[in-house]
C-alpha atoms as a PDB file:
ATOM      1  CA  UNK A   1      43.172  23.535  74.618  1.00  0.00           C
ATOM      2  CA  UNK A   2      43.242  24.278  71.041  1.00  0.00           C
ATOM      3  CA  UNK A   3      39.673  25.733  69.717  1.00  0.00           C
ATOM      4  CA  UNK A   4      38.342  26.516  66.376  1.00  0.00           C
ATOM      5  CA  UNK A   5      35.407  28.109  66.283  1.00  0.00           C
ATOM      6  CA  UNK A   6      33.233  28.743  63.377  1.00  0.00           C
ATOM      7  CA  UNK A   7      30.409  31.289  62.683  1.00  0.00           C
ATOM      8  CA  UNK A   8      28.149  33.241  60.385  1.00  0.00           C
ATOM      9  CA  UNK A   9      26.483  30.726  58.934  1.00  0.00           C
ATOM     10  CA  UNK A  10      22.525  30.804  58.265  1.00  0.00           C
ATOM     11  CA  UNK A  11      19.734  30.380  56.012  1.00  0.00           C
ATOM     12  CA  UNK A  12      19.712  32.766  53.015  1.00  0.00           C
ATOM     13  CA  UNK A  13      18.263  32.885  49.470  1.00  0.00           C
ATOM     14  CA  UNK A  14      20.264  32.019  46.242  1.00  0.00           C
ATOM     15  CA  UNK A  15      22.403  35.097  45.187  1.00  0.00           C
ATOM     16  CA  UNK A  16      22.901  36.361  48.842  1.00  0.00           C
ATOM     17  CA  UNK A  17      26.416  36.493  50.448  1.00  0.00           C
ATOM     18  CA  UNK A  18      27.660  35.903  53.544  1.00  0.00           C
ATOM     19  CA  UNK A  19      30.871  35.688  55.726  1.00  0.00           C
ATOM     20  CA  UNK A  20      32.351  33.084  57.564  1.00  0.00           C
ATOM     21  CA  UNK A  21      34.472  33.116  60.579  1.00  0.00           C
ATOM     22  CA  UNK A  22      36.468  30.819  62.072  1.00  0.00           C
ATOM     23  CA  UNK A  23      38.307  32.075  65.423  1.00  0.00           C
ATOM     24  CA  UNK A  24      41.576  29.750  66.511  1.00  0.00           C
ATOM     25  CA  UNK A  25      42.331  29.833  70.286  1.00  0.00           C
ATOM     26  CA  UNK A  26      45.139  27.609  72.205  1.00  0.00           C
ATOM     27  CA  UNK A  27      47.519  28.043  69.474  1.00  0.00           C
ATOM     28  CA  UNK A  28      48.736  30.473  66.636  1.00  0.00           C
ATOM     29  CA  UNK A  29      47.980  30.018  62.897  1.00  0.00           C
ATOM     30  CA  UNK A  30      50.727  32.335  62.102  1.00  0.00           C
ATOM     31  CA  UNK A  31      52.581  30.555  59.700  1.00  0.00           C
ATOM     32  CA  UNK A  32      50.430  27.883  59.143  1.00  0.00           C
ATOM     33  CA  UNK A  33      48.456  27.310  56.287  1.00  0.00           C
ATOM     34  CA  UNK A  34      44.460  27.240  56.737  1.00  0.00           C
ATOM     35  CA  UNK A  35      41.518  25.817  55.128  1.00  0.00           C
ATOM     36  CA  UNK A  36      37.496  25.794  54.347  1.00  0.00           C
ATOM     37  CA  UNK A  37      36.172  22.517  53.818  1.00  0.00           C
ATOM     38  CA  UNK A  38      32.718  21.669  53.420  1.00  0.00           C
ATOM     39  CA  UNK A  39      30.284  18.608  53.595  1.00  0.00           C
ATOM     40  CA  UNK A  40      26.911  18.151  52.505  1.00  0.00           C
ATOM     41  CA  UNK A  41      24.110  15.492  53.376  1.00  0.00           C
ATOM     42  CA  UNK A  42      25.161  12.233  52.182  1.00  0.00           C
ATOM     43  CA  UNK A  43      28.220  13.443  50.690  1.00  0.00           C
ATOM     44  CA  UNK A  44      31.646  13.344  51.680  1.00  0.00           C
ATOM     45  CA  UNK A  45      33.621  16.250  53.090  1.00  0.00           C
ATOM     46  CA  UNK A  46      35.422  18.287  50.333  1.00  0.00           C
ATOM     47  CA  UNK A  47      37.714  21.003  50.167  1.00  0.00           C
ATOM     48  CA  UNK A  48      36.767  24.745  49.338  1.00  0.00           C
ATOM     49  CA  UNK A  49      39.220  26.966  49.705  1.00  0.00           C
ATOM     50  CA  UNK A  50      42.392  27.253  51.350  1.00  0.00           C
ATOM     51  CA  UNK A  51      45.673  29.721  52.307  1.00  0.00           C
ATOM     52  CA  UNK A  52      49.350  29.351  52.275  1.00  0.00           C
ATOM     53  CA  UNK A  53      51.239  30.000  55.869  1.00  0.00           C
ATOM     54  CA  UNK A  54      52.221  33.449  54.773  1.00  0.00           C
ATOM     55  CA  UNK A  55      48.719  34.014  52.653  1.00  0.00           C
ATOM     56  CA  UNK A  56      50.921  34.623  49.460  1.00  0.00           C
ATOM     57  CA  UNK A  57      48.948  31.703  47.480  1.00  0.00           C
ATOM     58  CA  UNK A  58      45.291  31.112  47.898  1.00  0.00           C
ATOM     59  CA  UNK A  59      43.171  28.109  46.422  1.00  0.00           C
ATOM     60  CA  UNK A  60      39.677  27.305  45.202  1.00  0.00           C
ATOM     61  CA  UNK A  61      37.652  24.875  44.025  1.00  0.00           C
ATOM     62  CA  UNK A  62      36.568  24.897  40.902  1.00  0.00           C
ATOM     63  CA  UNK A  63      33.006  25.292  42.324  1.00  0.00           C
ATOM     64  CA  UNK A  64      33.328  28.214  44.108  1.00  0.00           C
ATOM     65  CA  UNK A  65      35.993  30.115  42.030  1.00  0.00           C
ATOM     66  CA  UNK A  66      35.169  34.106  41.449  1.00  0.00           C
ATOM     67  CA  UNK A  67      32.304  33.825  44.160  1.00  0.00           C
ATOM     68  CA  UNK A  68      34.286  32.586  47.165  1.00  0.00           C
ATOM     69  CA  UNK A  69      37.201  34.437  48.906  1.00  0.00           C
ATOM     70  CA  UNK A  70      39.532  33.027  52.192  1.00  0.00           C
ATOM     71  CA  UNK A  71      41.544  35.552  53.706  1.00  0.00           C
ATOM     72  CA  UNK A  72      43.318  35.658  57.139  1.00  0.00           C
ATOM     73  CA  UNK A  73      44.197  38.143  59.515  1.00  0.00           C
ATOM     74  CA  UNK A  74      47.170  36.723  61.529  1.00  0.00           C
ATOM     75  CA  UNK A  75      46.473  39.679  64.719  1.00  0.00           C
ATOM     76  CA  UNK A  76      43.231  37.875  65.138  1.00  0.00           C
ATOM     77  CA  UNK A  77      44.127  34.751  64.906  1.00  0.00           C
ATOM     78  CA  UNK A  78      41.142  34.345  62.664  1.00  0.00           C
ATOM     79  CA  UNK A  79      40.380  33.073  59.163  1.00  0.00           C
ATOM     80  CA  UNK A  80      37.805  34.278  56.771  1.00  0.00           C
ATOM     81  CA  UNK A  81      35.415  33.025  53.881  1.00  0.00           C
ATOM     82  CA  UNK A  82      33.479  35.533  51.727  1.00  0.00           C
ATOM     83  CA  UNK A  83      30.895  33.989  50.207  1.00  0.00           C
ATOM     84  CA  UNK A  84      28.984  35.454  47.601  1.00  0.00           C
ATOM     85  CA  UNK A  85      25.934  34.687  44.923  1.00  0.00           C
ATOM     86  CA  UNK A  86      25.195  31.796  47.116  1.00  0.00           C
ATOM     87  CA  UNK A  87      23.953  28.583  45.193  1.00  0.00           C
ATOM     88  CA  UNK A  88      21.851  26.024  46.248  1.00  0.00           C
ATOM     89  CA  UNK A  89      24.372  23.199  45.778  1.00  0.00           C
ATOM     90  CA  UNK A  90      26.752  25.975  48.544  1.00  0.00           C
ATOM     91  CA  UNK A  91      24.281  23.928  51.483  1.00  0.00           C
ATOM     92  CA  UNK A  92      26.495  22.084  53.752  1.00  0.00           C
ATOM     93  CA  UNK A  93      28.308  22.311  56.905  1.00  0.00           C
ATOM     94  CA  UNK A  94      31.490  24.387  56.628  1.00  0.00           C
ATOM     95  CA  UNK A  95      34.556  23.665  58.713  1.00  0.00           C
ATOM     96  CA  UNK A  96      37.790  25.432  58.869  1.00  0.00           C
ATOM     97  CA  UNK A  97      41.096  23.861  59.548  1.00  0.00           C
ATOM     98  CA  UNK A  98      44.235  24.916  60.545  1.00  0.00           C
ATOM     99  CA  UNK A  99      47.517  23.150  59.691  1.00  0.00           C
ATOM    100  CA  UNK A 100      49.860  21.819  62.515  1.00  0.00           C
ATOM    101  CA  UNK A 101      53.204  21.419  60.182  1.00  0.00           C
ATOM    102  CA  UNK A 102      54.338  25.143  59.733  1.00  0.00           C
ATOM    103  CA  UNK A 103      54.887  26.507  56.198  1.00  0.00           C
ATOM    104  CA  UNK A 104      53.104  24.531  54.347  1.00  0.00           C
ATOM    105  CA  UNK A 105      52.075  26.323  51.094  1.00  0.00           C
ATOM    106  CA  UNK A 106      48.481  24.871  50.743  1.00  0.00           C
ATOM    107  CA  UNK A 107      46.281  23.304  53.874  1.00  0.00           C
ATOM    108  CA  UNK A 108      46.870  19.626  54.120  1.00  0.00           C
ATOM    109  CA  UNK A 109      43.684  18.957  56.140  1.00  0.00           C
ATOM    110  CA  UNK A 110      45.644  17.320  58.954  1.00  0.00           C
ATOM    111  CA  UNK A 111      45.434  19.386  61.926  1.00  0.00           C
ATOM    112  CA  UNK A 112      42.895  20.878  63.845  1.00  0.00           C
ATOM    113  CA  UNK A 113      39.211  21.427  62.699  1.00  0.00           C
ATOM    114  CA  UNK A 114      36.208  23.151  63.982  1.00  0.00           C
ATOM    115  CA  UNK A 115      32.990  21.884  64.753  1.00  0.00           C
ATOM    116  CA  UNK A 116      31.307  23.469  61.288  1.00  0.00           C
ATOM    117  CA  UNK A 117      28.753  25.758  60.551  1.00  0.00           C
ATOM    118  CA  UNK A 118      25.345  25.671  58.555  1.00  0.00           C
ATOM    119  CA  UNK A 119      25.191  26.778  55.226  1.00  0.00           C
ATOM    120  CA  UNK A 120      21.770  26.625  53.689  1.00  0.00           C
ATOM    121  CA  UNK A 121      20.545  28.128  50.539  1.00  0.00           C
ATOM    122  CA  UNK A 122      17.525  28.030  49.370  1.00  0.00           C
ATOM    123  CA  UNK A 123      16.233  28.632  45.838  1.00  0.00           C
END
């Protein structure tokens, strides 16, 4: 049974960091590109930040560009997001995603997901 698992999430002020997990069980993500994607109340889901298969090439919204940082560690099986100076417009639930066609250089967002985690920032 394949299981993403998300966590690190909380409540925090507006310039605090803080560092998201997401742990993959059931399969690999080696080469398989992952993703952070995000929705907020009464908003669709959007994407936030994604890896290549290999983690050569990463990608960011424009939103969260030179605050925001995905990075993987294959041994683990485990994605990262490093989020710092926090926003208020950052509150949503975050869910990773992991790619099930291999080698694609960007996440597609078909695949596997997680069941999120709560982001809130308060000003």
């Amino acid at each position: 049974q394949v299981q993403l698992v998300e966590s690190g999430g909380g409540l925090v002020q507006a310039g605090d960091s803080l560092r998201l997990s997401c742990a993959v069980s059931g399969r690999t993500v080696v080469n398989y590109a992952m993703g952070w994607f995000r929705q907020a109340p009464g908003k669709e889901r959007e994407f936030v930040a994604g890896t290549s298969w290999d983690g050569s090439r990463t990608y960011y919204a424009d939103s969260v560009k030179g605050r925001f940082t995905i990075s993987r560690d294959n041994a683990k099986n485990t994605v990262y997001l490093q989020m710092n100076n926090l926003k208020p417009e950052d509150t949503a639930v975050y869910y990773c995603a992991a790619d099930r066609t291999p080698r694609n250089t960007s996440p597609s967002g078909n695949g596997d997901w997680g069941q999120g985690t709560q982001v809130t920032v308060s000003s």
